[in-house]
Protein backbone atom coordinates (compact mmCIF):
# COMPACT_ATOMS: atom_id res chain seq x y z
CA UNK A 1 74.95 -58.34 -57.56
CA UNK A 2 72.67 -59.88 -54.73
CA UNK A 3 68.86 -58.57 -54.33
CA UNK A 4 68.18 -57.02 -51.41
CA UNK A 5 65.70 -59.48 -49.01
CA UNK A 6 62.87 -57.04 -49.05
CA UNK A 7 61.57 -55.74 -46.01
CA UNK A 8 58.23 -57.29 -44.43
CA UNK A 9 55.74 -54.74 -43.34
CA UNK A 10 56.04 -53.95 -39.84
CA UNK A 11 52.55 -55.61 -38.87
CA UNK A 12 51.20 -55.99 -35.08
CA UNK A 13 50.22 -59.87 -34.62
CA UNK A 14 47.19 -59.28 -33.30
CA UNK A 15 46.22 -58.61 -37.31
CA UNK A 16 47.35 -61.75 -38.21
CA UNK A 17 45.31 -62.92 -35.19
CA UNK A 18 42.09 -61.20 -36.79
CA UNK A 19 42.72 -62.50 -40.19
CA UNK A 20 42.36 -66.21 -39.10
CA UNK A 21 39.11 -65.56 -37.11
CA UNK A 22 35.95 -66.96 -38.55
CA UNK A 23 34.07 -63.52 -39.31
CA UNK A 24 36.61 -62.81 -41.72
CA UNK A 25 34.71 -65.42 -44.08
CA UNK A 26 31.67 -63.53 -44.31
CA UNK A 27 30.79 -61.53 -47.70
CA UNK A 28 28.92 -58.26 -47.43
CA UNK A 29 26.67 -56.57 -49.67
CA UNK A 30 27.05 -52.92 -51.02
CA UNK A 31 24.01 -51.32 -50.85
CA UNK A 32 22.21 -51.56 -54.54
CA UNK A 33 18.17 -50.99 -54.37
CA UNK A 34 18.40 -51.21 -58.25
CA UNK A 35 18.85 -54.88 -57.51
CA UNK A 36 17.20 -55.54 -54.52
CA UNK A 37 20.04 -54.73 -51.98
CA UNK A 38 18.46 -52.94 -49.51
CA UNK A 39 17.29 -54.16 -45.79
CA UNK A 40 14.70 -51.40 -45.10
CA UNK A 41 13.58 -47.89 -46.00
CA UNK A 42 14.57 -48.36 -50.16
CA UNK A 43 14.80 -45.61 -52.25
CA UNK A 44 11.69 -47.66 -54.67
CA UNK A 45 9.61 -48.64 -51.90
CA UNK A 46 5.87 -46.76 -51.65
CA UNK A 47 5.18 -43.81 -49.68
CA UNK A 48 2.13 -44.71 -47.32
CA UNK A 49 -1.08 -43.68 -47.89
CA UNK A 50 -4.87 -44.47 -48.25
CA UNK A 51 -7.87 -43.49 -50.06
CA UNK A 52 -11.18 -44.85 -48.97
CA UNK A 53 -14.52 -44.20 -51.48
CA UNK A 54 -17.72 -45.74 -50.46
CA UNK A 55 -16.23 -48.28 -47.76
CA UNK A 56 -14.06 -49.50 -50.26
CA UNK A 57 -10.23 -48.77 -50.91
CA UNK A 58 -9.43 -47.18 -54.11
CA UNK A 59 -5.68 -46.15 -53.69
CA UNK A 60 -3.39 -48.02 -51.13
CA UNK A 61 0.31 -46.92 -50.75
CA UNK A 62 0.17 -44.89 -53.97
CA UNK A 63 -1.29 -48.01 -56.04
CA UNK A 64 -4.92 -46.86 -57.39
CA UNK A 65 -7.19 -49.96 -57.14
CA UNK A 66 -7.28 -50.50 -60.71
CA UNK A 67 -3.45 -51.58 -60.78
CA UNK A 68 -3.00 -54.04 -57.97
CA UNK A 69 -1.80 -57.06 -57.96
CA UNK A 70 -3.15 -59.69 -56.65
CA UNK A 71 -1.42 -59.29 -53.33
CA UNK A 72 -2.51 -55.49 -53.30
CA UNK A 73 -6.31 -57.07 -53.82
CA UNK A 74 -6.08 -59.86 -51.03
CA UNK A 75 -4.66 -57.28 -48.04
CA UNK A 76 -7.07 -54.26 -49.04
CA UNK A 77 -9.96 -57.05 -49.00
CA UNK A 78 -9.26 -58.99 -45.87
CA UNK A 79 -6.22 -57.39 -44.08
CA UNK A 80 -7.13 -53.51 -43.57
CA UNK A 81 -10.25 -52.58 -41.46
CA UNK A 82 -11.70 -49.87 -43.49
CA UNK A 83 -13.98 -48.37 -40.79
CA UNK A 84 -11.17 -47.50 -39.43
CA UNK A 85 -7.97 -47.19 -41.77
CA UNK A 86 -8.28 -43.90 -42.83
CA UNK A 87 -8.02 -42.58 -39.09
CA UNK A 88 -5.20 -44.60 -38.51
CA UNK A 89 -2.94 -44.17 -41.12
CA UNK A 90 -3.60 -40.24 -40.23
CA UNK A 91 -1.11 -40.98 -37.41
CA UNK A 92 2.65 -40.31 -37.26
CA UNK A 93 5.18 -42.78 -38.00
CA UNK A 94 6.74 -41.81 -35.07
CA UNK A 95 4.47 -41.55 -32.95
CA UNK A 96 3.11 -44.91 -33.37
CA UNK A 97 6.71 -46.13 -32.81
CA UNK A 98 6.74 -44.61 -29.69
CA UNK A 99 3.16 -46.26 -28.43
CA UNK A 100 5.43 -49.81 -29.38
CA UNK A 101 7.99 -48.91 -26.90
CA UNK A 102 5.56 -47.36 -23.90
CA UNK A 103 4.67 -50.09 -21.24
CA UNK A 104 1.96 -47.70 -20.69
CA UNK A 105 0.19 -48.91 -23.80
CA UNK A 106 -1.61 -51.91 -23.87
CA UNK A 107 -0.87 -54.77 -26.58
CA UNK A 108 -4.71 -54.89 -27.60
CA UNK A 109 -4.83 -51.30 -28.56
CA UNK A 110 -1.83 -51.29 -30.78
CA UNK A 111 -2.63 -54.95 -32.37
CA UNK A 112 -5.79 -52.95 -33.24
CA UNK A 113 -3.96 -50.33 -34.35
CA UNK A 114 -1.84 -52.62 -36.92
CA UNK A 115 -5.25 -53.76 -38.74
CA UNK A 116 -5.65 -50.47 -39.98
CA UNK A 117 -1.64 -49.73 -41.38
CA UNK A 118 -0.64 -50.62 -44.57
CA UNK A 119 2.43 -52.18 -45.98
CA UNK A 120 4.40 -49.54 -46.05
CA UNK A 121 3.21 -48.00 -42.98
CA UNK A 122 3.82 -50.89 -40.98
CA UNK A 123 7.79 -51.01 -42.44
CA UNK A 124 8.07 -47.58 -42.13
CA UNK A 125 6.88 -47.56 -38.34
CA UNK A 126 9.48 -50.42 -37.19
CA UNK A 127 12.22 -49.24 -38.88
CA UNK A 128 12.41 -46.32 -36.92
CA UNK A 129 13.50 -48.52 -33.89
CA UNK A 130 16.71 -49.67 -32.38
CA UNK A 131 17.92 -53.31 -31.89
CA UNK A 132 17.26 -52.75 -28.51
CA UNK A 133 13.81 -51.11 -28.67
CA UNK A 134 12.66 -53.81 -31.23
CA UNK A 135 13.90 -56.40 -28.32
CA UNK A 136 11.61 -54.85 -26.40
CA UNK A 137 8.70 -54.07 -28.66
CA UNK A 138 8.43 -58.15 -29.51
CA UNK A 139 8.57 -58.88 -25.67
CA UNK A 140 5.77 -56.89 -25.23
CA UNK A 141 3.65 -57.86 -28.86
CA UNK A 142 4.17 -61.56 -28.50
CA UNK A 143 1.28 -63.40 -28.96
CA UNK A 144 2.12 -66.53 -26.78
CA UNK A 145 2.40 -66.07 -22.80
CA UNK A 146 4.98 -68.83 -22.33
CA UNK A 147 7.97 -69.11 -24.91
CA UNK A 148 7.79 -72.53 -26.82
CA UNK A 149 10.97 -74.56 -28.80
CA UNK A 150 10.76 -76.42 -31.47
CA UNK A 151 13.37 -79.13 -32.37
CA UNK A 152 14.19 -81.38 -35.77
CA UNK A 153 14.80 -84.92 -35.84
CA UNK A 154 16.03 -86.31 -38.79
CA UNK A 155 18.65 -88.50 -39.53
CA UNK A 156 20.72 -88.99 -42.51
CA UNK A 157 19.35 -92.91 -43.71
CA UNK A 158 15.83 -91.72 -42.67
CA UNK A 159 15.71 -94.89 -40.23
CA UNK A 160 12.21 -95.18 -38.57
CA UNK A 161 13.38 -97.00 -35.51
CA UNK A 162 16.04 -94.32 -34.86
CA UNK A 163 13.56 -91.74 -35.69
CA UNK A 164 11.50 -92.93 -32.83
CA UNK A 165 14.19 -92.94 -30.20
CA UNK A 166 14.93 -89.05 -31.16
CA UNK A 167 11.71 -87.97 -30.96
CA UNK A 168 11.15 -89.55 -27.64
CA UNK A 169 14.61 -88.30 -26.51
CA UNK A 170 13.20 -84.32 -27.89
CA UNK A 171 9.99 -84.78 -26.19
CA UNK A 172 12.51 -85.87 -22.54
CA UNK A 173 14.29 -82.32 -23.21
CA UNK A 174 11.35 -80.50 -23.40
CA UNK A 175 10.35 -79.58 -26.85
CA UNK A 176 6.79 -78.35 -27.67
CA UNK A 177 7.51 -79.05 -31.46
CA UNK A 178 9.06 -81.85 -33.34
CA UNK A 179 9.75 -81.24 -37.21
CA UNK A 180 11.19 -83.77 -39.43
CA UNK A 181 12.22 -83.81 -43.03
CA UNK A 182 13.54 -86.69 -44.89
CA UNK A 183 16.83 -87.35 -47.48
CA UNK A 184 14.61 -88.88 -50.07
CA UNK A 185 11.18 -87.64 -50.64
CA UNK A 186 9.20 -91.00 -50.37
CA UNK A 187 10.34 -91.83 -46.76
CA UNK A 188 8.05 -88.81 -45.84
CA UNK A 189 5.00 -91.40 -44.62
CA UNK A 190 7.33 -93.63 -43.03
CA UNK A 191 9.41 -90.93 -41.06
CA UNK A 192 5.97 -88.60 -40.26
CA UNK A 193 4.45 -92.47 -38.76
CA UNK A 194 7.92 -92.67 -36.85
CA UNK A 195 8.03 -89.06 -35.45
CA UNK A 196 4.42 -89.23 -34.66
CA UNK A 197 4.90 -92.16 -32.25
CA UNK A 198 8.04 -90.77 -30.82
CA UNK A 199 6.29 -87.67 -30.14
CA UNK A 200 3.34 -89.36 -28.40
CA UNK A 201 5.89 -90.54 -25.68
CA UNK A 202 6.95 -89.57 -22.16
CA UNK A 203 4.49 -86.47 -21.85
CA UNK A 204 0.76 -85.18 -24.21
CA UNK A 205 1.09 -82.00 -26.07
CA UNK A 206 4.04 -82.33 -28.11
CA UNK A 207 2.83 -81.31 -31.82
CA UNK A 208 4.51 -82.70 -34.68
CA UNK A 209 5.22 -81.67 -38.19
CA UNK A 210 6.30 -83.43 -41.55
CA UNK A 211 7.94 -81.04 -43.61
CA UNK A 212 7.67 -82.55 -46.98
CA UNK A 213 5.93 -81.70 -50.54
CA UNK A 214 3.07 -79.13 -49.73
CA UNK A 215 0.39 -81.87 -51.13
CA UNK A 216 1.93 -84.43 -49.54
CA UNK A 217 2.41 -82.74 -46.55
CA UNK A 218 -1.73 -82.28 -46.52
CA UNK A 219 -2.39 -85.68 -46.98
CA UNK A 220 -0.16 -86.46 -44.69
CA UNK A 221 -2.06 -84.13 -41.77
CA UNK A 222 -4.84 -85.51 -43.20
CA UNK A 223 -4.44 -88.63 -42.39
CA UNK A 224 -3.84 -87.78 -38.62
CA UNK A 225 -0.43 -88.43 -38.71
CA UNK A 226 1.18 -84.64 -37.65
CA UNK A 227 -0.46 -81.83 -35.55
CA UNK A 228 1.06 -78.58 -37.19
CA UNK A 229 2.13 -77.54 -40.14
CA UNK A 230 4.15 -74.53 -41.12
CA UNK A 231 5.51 -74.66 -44.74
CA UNK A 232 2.89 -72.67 -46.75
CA UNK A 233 5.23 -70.64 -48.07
CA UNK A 234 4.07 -66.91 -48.91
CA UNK A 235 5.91 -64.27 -50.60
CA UNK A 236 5.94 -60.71 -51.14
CA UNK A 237 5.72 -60.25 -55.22
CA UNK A 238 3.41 -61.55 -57.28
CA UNK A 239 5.68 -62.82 -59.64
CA UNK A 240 7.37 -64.61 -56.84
CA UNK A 241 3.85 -66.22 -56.46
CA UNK A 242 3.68 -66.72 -59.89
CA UNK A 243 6.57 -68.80 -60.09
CA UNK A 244 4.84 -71.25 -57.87
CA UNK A 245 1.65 -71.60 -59.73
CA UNK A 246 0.46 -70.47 -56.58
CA UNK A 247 -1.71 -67.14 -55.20
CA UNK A 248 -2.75 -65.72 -51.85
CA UNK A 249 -6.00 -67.65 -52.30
CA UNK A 250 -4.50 -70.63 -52.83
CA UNK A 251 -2.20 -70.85 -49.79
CA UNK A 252 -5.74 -69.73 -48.03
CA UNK A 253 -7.92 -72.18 -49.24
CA UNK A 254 -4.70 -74.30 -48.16
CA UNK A 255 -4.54 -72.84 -44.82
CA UNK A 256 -8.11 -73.56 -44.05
CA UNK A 257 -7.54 -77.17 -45.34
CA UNK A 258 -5.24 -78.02 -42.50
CA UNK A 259 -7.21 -75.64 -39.68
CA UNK A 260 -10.47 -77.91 -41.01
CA UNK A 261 -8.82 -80.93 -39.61
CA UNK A 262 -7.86 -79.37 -36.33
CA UNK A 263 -3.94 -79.04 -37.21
CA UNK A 264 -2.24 -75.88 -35.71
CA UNK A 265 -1.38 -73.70 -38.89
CA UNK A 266 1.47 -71.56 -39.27
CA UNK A 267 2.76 -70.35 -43.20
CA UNK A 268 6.42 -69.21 -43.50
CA UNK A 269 8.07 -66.29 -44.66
CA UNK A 270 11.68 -64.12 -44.57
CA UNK A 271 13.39 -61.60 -45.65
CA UNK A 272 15.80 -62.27 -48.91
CA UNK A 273 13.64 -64.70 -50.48
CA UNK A 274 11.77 -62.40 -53.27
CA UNK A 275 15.95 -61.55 -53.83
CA UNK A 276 17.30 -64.93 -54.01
CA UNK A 277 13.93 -66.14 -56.82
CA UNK A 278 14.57 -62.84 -58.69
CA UNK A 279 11.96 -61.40 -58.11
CA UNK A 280 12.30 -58.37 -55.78
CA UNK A 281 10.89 -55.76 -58.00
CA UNK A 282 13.57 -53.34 -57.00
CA UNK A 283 11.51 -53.26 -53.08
CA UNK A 284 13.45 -53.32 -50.14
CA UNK A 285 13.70 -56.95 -47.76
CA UNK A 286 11.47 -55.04 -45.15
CA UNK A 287 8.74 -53.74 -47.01
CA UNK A 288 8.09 -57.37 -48.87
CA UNK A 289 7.87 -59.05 -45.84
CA UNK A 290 5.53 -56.84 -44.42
CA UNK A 291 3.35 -57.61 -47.41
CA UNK A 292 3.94 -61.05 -46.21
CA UNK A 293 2.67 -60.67 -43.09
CA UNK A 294 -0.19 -59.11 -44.01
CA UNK A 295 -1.57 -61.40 -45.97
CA UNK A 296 -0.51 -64.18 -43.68
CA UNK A 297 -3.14 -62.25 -41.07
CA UNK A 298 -5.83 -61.65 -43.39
CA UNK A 299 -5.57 -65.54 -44.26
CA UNK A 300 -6.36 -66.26 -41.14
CA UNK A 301 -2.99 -68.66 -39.94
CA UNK A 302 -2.37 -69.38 -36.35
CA UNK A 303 0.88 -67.50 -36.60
CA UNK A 304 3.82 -67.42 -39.13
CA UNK A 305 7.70 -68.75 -39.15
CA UNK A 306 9.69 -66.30 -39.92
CA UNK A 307 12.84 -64.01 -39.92
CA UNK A 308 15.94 -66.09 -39.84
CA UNK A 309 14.92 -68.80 -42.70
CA UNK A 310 16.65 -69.64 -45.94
CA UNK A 311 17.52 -66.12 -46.73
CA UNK A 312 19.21 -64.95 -43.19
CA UNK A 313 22.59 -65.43 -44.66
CA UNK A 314 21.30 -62.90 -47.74
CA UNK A 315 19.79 -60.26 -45.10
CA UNK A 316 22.83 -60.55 -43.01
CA UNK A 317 25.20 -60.07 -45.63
CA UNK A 318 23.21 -56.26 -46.03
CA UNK A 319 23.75 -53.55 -44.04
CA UNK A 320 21.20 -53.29 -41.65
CA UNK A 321 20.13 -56.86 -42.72
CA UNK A 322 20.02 -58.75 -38.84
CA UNK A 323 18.27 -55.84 -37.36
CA UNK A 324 15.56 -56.35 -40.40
CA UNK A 325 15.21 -59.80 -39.46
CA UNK A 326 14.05 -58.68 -35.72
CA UNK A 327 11.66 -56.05 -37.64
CA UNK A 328 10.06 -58.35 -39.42
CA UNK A 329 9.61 -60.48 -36.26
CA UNK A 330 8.38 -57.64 -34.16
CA UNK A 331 6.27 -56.82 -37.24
CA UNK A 332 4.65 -60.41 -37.31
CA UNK A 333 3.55 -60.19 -33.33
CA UNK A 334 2.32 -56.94 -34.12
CA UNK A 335 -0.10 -58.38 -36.31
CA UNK A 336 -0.45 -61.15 -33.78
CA UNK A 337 0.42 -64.10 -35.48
CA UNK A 338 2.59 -66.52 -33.07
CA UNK A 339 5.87 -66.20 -34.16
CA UNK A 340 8.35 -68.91 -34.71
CA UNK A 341 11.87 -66.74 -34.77
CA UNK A 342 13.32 -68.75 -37.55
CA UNK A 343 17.09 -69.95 -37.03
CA UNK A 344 17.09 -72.58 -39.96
CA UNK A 345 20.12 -71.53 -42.10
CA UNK A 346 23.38 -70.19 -40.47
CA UNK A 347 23.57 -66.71 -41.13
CA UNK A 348 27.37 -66.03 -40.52
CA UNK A 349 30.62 -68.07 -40.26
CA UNK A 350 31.56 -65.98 -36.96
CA UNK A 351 29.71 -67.56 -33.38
CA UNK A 352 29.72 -63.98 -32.03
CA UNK A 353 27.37 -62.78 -34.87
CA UNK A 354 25.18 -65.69 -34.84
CA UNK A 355 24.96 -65.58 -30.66
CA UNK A 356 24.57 -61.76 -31.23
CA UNK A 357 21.34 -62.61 -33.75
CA UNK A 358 19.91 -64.98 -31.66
CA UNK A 359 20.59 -63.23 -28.25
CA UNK A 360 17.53 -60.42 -28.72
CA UNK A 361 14.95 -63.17 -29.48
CA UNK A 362 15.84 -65.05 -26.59
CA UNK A 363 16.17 -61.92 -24.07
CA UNK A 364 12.77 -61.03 -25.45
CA UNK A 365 11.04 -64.65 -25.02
CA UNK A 366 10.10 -65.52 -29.04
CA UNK A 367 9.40 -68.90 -29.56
């Protein structure tokens, strides 16, 4: 006897019309702070506080002085003002979200303000905002008057002469910043001579960056041939520091290096990267990059790129994870570091969420 033809499921088109659409390649995370999944407010990081004992910090967000790391030790030493930190972090969460969203409060008093918040203070105060009122926070904290762009040319056989041309043609269209990077590691001179001369044409002031080897990279600035530099990498754990033989006195000293021979000096940093190396320490994306930030401030950089770099796609796939990324910028101009709103790495298969991420930063005039 013949099967029955089974019945299809009565289903509108219009699903079949959502399943083809490009958001419906995006993964998401479940929350899991046990392993790092969490955009802001985890349930492991610090409650704020400070304890001050003969002008010097003894206990800052719960840590007593005798068990911090080495990024505890750099921010209590050359981040937080301890003449005034005590007063400060007296101060509601809340209300010192509200100072970030009154127009009747001037940006010098709260960047003041920030020098004297911890860590956890500082991630506890911005996540308290809206999308929209951390849009409007940033347009408010940014350090630079005029929004600037930066652009990369590169091209895939790393040929000087076309190298040249680009530049030139990204200096026409108006770009303050030209980064390159190269497809094999020992073009770096001969692309960073290339860009450098392209730069040079058609209008002064266009700064230029080689984004290669961090040693390299020096030598590079040092021999005159870029005007910025930006990777100095700086992360949130000390084990993520570890990793990279590296410390926050190191990427200092390193920091100072470049400033000495009059190159503008940004280090990098975003959410999701302590998560991707392993080594989160159970700390949510927010509260690590405020650590970040910190130290990036107490090292004295120009200003920082950060938010939407290698670990965007990571944050976005969290709940909460795009609005972090426009915490962590607002928290960055807070501190008033120039901020490069980083929009390296693609964050989403769907062109509504990635014009929805960028939209706020350009509304608000980040660089």
């Amino acid at each position: 006897m013949d099967q029955p033809t089974p019945q299809k499921p009565n289903r509108w088109r219009r699903f079949s019309q959502w399943d083809e659409r490009p958001l419906r390649l995006d993964n998401f995370a479940v929350d899991d702070p046990e392993n790092g999944f969490s955009a802001m407010n985890g349930a492991n990081d610090p409650q704020p506080g400070i304890e001050v004992e003969d002008g010097r910090i003894v206990v800052m967000d719960g840590v007593a002085v005798a068990d911090f790391d080495m990024i505890d030790m750099f921010i209590a030493r050359h981040h937080l003002n301890v003449d005034t930190v005590v007063e400060t972090m007296g101060l509601p969460a809340a209300e010192i979200a509200r100072m970030l969203v009154d127009m009747n409060v001037p940006r010098t008093e709260l960047v003041k303000l920030a020098h004297g918040l911890t860590p956890a203070r500082l991630a506890e105060v911005v996540a308290q905002l809206t999308a929209m009122e951390l849009s409007f926070a940033y347009s408010k904290m940014r350090a630079r008057k005029t929004p600037g762009n930066q652009g990369h040319v590169t091209n895939a056989k790393d040929d000087p002469l076309q190298l040249v041309a680009d530049a030139a043609t990204a200096v026409a269209f108006g770009f303050d910043e030209i980064e390159t990077t190269m497809r094999v590691s020992r073009n770096a001179w001969s692309n960073a001579l290339a860009c450098c001369v392209g730069a040079a044409v058609g209008r002064w002031g266009t700064l230029f960056q080689c984004s290669s080897e961090e040693a390299e990279e020096l030598q590079i600035g040092m021999a005159g041939f870029s005007s910025y530099a930006e990777t100095v990498s700086v992360y949130g754990t000390e084990k993520a520091f570890i990793d990279g033989d590296d410390t926050p006195w190191s990427k200092a000293f390193l920091t100072s290096a470049y400033a000495s021979r009059g190159i503008k000096m940004r280090c990098t940093s975003g959410a999701g990267a302590e998560l991707l190396m392993g080594f989160h320490e159970k700390k949510s994306l927010l509260y690590l990059e405020a650590r970040c930030l910190c130290m990036q401030r107490a090292m004295g950089a120009q200003g920082t790129q950060n938010g939407g770099i290698d670990g965007a796609p990571l944050a976005a796939s969290i709940a909460g994870g795009v609005r972090e990324l426009m915490a962590e910028n607002l928290l960055a101009v807070w501190l008033d570091l120039e901020c490069a709103s980083g929009n390296d790495a693609r964050s989403s298969e769907s062109e509504i969420r990635i014009g929805a991420k960028i939209l706020p930063y350009l509304i608000s005039g980040s660089d």
